[in-house]
C-alpha atoms as a PDB file:
ATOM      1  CA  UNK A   1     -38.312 -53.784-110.358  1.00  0.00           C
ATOM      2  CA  UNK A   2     -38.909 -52.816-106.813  1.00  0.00           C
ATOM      3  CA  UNK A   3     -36.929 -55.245-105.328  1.00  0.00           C
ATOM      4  CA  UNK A   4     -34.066 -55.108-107.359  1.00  0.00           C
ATOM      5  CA  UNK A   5     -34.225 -50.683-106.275  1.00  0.00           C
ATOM      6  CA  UNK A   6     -34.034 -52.071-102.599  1.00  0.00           C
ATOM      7  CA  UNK A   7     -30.818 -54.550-103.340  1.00  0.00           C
ATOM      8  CA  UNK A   8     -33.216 -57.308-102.638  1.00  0.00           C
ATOM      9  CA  UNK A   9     -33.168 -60.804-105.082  1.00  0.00           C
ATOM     10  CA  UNK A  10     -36.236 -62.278-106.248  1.00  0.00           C
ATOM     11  CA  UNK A  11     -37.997 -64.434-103.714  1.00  0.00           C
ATOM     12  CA  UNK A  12     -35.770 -63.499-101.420  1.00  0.00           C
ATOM     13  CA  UNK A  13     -37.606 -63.243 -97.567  1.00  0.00           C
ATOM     14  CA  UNK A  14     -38.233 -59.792 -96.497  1.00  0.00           C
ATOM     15  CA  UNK A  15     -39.314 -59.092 -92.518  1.00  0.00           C
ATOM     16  CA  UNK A  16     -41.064 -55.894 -92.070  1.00  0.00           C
ATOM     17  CA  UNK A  17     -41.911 -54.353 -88.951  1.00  0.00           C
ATOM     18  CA  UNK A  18     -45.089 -52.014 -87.841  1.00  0.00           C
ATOM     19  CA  UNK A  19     -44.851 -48.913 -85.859  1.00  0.00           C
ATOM     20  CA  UNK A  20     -48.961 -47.774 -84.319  1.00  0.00           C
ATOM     21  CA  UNK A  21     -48.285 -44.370 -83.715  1.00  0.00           C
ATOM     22  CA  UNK A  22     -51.328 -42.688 -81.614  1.00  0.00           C
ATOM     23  CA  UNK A  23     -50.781 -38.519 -82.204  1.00  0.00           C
ATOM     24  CA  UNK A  24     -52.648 -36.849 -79.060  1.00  0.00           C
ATOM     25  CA  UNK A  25     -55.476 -34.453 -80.100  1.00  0.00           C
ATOM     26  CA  UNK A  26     -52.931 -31.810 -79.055  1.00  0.00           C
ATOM     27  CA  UNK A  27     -49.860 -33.133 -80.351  1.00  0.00           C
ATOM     28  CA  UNK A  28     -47.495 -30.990 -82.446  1.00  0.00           C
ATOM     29  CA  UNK A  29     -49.833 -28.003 -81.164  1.00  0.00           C
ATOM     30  CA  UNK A  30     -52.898 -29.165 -82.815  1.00  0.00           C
ATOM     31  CA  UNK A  31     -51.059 -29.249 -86.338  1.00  0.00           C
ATOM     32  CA  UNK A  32     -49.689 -31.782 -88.641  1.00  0.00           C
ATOM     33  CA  UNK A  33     -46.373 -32.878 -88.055  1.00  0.00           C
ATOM     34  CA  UNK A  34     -43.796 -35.631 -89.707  1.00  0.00           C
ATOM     35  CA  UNK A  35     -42.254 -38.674 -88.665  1.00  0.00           C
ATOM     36  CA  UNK A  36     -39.246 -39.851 -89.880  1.00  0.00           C
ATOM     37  CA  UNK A  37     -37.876 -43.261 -89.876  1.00  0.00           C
ATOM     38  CA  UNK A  38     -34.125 -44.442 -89.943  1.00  0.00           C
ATOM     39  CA  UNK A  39     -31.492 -46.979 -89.894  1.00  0.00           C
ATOM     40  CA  UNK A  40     -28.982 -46.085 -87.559  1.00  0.00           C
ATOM     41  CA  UNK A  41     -26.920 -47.036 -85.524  1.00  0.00           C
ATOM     42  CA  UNK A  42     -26.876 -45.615 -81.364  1.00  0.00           C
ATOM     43  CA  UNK A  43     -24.002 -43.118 -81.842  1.00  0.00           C
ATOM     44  CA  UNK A  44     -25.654 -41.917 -84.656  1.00  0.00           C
ATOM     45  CA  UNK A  45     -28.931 -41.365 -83.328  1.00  0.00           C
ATOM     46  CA  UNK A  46     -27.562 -39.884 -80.169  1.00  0.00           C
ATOM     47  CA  UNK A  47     -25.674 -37.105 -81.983  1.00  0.00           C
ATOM     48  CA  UNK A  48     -28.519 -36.415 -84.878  1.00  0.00           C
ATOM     49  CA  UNK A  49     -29.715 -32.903 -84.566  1.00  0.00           C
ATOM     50  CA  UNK A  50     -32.873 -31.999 -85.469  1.00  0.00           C
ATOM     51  CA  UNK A  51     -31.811 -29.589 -88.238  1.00  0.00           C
ATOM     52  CA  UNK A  52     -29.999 -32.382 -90.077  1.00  0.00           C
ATOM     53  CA  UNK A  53     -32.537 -35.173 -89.968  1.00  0.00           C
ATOM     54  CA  UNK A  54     -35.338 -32.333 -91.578  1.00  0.00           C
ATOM     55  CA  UNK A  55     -32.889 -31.614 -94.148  1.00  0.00           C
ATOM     56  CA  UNK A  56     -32.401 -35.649 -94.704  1.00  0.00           C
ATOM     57  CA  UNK A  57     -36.240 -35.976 -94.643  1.00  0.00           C
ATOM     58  CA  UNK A  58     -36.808 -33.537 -97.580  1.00  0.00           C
ATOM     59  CA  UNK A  59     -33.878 -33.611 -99.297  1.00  0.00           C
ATOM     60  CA  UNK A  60     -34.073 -33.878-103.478  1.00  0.00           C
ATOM     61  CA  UNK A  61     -32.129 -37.122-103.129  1.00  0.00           C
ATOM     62  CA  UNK A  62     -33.408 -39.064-100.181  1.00  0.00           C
ATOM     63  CA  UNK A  63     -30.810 -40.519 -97.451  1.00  0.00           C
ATOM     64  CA  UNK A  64     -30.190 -43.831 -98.033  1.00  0.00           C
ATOM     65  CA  UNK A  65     -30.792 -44.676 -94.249  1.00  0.00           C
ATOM     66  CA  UNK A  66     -34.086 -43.321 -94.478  1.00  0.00           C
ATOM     67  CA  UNK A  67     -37.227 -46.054 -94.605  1.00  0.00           C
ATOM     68  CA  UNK A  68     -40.272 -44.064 -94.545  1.00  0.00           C
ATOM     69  CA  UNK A  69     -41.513 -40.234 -93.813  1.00  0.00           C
ATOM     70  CA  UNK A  70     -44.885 -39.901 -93.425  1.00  0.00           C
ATOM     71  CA  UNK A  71     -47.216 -37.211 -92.415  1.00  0.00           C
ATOM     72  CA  UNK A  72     -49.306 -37.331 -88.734  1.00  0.00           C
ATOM     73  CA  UNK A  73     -52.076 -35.579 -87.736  1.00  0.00           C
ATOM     74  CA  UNK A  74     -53.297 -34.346 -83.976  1.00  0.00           C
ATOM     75  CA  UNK A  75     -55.463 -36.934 -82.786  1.00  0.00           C
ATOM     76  CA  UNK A  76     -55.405 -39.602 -85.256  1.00  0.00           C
ATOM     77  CA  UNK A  77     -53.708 -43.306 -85.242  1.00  0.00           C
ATOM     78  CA  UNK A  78     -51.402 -44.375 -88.264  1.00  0.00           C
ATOM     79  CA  UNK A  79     -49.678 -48.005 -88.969  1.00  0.00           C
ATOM     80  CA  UNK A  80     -46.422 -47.918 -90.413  1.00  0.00           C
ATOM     81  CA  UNK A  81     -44.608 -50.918 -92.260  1.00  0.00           C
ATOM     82  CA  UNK A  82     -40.985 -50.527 -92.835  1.00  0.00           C
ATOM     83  CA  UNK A  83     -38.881 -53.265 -93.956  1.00  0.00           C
ATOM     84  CA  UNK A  84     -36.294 -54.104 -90.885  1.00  0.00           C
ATOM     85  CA  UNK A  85     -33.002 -53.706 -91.808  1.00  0.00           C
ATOM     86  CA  UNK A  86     -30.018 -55.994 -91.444  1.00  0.00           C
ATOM     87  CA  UNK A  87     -28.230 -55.541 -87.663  1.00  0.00           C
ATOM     88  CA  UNK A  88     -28.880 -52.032 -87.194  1.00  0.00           C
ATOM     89  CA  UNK A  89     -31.338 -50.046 -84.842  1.00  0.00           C
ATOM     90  CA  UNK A  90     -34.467 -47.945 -86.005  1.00  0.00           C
ATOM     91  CA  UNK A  91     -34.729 -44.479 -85.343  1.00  0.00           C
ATOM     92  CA  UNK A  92     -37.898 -42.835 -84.812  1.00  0.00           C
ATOM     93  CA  UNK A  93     -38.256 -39.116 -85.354  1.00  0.00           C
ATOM     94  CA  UNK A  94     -41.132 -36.661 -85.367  1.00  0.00           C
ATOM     95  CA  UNK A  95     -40.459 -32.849 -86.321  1.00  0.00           C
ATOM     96  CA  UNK A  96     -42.476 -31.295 -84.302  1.00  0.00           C
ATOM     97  CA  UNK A  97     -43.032 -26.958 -85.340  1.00  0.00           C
ATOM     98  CA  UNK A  98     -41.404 -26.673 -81.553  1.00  0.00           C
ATOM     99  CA  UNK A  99     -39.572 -29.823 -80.213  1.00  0.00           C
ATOM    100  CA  UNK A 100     -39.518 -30.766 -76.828  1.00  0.00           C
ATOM    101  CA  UNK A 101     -36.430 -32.619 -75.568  1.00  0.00           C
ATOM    102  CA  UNK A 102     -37.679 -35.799 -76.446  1.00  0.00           C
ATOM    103  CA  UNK A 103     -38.750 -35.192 -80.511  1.00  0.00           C
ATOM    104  CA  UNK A 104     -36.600 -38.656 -81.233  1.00  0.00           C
ATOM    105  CA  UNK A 105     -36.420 -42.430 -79.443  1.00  0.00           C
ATOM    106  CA  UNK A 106     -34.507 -45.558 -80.794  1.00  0.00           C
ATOM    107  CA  UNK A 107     -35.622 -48.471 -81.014  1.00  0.00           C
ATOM    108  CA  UNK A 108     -32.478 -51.009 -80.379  1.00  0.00           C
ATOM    109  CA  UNK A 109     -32.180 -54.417 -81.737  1.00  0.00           C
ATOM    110  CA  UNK A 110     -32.915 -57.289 -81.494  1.00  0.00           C
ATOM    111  CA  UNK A 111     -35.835 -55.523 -83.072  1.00  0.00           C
ATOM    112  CA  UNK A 112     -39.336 -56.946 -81.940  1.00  0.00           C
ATOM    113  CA  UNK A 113     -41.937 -56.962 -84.985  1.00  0.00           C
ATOM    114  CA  UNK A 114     -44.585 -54.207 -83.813  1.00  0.00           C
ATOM    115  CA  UNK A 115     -44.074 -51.178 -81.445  1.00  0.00           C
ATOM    116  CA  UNK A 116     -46.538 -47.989 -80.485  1.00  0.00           C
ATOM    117  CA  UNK A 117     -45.391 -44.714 -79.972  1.00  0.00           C
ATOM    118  CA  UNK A 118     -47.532 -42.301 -78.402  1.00  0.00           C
ATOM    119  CA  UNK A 119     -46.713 -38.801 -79.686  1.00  0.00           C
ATOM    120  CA  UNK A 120     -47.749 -36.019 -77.165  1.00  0.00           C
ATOM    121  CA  UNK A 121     -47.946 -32.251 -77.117  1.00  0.00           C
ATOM    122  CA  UNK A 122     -44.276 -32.094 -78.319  1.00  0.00           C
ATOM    123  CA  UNK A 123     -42.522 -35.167 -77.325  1.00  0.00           C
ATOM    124  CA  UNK A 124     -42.438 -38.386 -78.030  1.00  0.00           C
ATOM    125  CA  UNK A 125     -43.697 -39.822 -74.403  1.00  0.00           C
ATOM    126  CA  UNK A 126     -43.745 -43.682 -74.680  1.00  0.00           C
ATOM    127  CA  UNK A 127     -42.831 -46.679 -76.926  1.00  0.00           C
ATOM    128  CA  UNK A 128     -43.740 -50.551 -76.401  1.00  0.00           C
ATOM    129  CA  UNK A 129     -43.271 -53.475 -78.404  1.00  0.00           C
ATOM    130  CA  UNK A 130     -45.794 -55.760 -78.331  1.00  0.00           C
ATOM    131  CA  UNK A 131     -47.718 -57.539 -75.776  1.00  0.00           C
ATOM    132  CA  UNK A 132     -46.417 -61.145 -77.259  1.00  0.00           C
ATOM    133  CA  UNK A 133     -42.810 -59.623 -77.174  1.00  0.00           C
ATOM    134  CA  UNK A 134     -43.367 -58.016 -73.970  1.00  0.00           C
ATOM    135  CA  UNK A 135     -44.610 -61.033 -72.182  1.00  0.00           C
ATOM    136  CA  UNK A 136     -42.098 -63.856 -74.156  1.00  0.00           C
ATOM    137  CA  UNK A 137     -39.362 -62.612 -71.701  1.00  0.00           C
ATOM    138  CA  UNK A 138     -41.685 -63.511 -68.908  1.00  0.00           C
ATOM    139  CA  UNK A 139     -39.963 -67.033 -67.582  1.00  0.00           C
ATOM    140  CA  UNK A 140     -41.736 -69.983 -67.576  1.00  0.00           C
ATOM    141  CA  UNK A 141     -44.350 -71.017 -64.353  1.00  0.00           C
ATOM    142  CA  UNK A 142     -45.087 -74.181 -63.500  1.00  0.00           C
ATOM    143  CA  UNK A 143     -44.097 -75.037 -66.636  1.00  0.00           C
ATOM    144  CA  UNK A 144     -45.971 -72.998 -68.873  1.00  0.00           C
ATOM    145  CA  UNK A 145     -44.304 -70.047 -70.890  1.00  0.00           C
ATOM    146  CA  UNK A 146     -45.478 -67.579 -73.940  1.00  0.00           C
ATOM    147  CA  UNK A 147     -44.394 -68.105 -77.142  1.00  0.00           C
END
């Protein structure tokens, strides 16, 4: 029943990918704040207002772009699974009470399998795939390379 909600056939292969996101003891001024997690594409994510992507996050009827919204608190570490979609880029949002300039970062395709975003006091001040993605663009010495 799930599956066939998602548009997805029976047996069909389904590639997910994790987001570790560390929350500073201070972030979000010491209070619980919400990420929110999107398929978009990068014009829409540059012109998304904050406004618009809280009213999307809480809406009666959920945005159909939207893969997860979940709840973060200061100083506490939380996985994330969200199933990747298709071609499109992943936008990562946290509504902070008082965003700084950075409350959102994309995360462009072609999409690795994990990433970490460290939320600070009101930004969002870092993300990195992981270290096997990082270092498989590393070329190969003396014949050795990571795969």
């Amino acid at each position: 029943m799930g599956c066939a909600f998602l548009g997805l056939k029976s047996g069909a292969k389904v590639d997910y990918i994790t987001l570790d996101i560390a929350a500073d003891a201070l972030a979000n001024e010491e209070r619980l704040a919400y990420v929110v997690i999107r398929r978009v594409n990068k014009m829409e994510f540059l012109i998304d207002q904050y406004e618009t992507i809280s009213d999307m996050a809480f809406a009666r009827k959920p945005n159909e772009s939207i893969l997860a919204v979940k709840m973060i608190l200061p100083g506490q570490k939380q996985q994330i699974k969200v199933i990747k979609p298709g071609k499109e880029d992943i936008g990562v949002y946290v509504l902070f009470t008082n965003p700084g300039e950075n409350w959102k970062v994309i995360l462009e395709g072609p999409l690795k399998k994990e990433y970490r975003i460290n939320v600070k006091k009101n930004e969002v001040e870092e993300v990195q795939g992981n270290l096997l993605d990082l270092l498989s663009g590393i070329p190969a010495v003396n014949g050795l390379s990571i795969t």
